[in-house]
C-alpha atoms as a PDB file:
ATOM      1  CA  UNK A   1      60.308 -70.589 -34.356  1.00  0.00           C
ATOM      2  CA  UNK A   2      61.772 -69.347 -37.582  1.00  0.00           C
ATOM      3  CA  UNK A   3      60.732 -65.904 -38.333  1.00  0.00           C
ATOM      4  CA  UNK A   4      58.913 -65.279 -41.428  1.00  0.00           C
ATOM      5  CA  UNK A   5      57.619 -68.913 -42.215  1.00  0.00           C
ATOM      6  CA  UNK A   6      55.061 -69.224 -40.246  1.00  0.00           C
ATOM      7  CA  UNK A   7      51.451 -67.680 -40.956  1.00  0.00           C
ATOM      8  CA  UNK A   8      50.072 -65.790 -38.490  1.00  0.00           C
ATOM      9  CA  UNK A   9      48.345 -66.703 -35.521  1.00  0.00           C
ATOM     10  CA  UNK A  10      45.326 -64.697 -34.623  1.00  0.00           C
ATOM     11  CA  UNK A  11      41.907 -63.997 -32.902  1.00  0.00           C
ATOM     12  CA  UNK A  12      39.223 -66.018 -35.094  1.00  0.00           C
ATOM     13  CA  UNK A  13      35.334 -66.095 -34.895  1.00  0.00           C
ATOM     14  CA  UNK A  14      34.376 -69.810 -35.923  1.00  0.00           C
ATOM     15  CA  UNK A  15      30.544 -69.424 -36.186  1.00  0.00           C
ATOM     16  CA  UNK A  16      27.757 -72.535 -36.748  1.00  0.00           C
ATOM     17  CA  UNK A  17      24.705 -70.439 -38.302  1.00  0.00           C
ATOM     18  CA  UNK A  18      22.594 -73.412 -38.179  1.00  0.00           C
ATOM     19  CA  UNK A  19      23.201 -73.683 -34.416  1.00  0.00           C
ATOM     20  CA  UNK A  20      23.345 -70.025 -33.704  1.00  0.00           C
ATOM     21  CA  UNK A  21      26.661 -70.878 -32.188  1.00  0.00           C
ATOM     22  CA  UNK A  22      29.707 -69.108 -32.489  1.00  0.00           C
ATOM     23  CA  UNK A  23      32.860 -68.769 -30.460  1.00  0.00           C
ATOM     24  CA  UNK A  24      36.437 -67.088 -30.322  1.00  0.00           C
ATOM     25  CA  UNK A  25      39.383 -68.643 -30.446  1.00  0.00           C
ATOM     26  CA  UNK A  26      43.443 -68.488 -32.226  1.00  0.00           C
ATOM     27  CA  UNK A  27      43.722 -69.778 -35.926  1.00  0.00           C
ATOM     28  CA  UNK A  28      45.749 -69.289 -38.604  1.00  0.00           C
ATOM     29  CA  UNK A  29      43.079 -69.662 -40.621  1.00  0.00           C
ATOM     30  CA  UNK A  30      42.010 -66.709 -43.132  1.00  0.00           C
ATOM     31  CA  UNK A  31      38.264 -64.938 -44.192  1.00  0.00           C
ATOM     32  CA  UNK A  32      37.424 -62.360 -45.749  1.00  0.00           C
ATOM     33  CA  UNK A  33      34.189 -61.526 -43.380  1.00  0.00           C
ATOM     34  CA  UNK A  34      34.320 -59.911 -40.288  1.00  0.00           C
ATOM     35  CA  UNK A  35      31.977 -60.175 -37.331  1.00  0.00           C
ATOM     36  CA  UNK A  36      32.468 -57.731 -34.440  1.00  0.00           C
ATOM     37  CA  UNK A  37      31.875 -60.081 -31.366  1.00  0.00           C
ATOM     38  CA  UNK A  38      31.118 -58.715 -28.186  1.00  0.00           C
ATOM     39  CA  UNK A  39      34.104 -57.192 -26.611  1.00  0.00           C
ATOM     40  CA  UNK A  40      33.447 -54.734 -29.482  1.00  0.00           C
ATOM     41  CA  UNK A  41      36.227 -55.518 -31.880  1.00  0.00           C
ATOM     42  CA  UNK A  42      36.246 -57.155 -35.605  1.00  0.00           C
ATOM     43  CA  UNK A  43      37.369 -60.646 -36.011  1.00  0.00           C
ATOM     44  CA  UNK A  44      37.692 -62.798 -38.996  1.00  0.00           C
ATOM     45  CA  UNK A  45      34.756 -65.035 -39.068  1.00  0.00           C
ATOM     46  CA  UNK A  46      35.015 -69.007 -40.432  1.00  0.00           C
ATOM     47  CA  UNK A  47      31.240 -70.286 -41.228  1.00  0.00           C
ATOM     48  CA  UNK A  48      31.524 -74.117 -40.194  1.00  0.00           C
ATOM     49  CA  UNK A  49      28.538 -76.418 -40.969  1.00  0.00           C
ATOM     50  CA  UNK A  50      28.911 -78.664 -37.670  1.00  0.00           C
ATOM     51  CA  UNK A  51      29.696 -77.715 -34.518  1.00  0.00           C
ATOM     52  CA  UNK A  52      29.267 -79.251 -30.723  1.00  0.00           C
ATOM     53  CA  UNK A  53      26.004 -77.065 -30.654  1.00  0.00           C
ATOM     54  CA  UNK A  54      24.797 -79.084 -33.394  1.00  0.00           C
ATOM     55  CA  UNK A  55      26.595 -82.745 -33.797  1.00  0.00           C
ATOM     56  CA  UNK A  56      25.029 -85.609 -32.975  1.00  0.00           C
ATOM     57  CA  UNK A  57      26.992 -87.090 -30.705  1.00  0.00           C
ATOM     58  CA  UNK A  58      27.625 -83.834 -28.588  1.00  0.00           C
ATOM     59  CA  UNK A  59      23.972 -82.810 -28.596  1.00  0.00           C
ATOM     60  CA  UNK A  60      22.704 -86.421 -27.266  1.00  0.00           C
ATOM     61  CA  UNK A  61      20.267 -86.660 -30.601  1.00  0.00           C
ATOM     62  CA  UNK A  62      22.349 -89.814 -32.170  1.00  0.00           C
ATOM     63  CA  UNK A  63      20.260 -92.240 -34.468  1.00  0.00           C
ATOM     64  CA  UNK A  64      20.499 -95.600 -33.392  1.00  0.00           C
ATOM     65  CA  UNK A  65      22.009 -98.115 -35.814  1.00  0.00           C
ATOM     66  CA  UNK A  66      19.930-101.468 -36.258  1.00  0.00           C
ATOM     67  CA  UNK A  67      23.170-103.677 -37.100  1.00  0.00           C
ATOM     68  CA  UNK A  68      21.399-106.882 -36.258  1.00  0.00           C
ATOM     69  CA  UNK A  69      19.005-106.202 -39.325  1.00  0.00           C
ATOM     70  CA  UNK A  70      22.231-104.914 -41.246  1.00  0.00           C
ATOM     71  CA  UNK A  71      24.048-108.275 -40.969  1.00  0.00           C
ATOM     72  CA  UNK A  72      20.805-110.322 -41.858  1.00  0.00           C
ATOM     73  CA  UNK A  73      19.990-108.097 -44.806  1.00  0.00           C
ATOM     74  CA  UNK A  74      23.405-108.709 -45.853  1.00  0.00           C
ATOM     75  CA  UNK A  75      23.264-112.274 -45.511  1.00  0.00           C
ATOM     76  CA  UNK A  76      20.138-112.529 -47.243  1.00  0.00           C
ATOM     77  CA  UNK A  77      21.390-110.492 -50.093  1.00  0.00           C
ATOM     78  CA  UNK A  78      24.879-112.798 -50.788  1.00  0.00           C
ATOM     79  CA  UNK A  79      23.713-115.940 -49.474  1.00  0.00           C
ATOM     80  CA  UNK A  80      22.723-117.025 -53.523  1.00  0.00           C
ATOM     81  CA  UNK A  81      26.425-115.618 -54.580  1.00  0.00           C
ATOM     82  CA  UNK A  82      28.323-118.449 -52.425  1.00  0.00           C
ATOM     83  CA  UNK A  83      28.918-121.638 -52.700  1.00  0.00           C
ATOM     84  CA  UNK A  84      26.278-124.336 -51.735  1.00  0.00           C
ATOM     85  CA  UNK A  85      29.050-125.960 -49.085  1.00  0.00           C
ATOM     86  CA  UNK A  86      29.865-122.964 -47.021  1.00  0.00           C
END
């Protein structure tokens, strides 16, 4: 790599509050807030809003989508904007 163009690679906190998940990993990415984690040091924390601790499809709680009432709903709703022969 190039020295000096490339920002710098560190120790993050990425934390879910709605999950009460957080976990450690490298970023580049920047904060202003620290959160000392529990090897006892102070790492930049990132506040996400979605997380595996809290998606959908990672925690199993997925809303199933009716798409056989979508399609007739939308048939319903355009069939008087075509054509009489199609």
């Amino acid at each position: 790599m190039k020295p000096g163009i490339h920002p710098e690679y560190r120790p993050v906190v990425y934390r879910d509050k709605d999950a009460d998940f957080a976990f450690l990993t490298r970023s580049t990415a920047t904060s202003d807030q620290t959160i000392e984690w529990t090897d006892g040091n102070t790492y930049p924390v990132i506040d996400v809003q979605i997380s595996s601790a809290s998606h959908p499809f990672w925690t199993g709680r997925q809303r199933l989508l009716d798409t056989a009432g979508r399609v007739e709903k939308f048939r319903n709703k355009y069939a008087r904007h075509s054509p009489k022969g199609r």
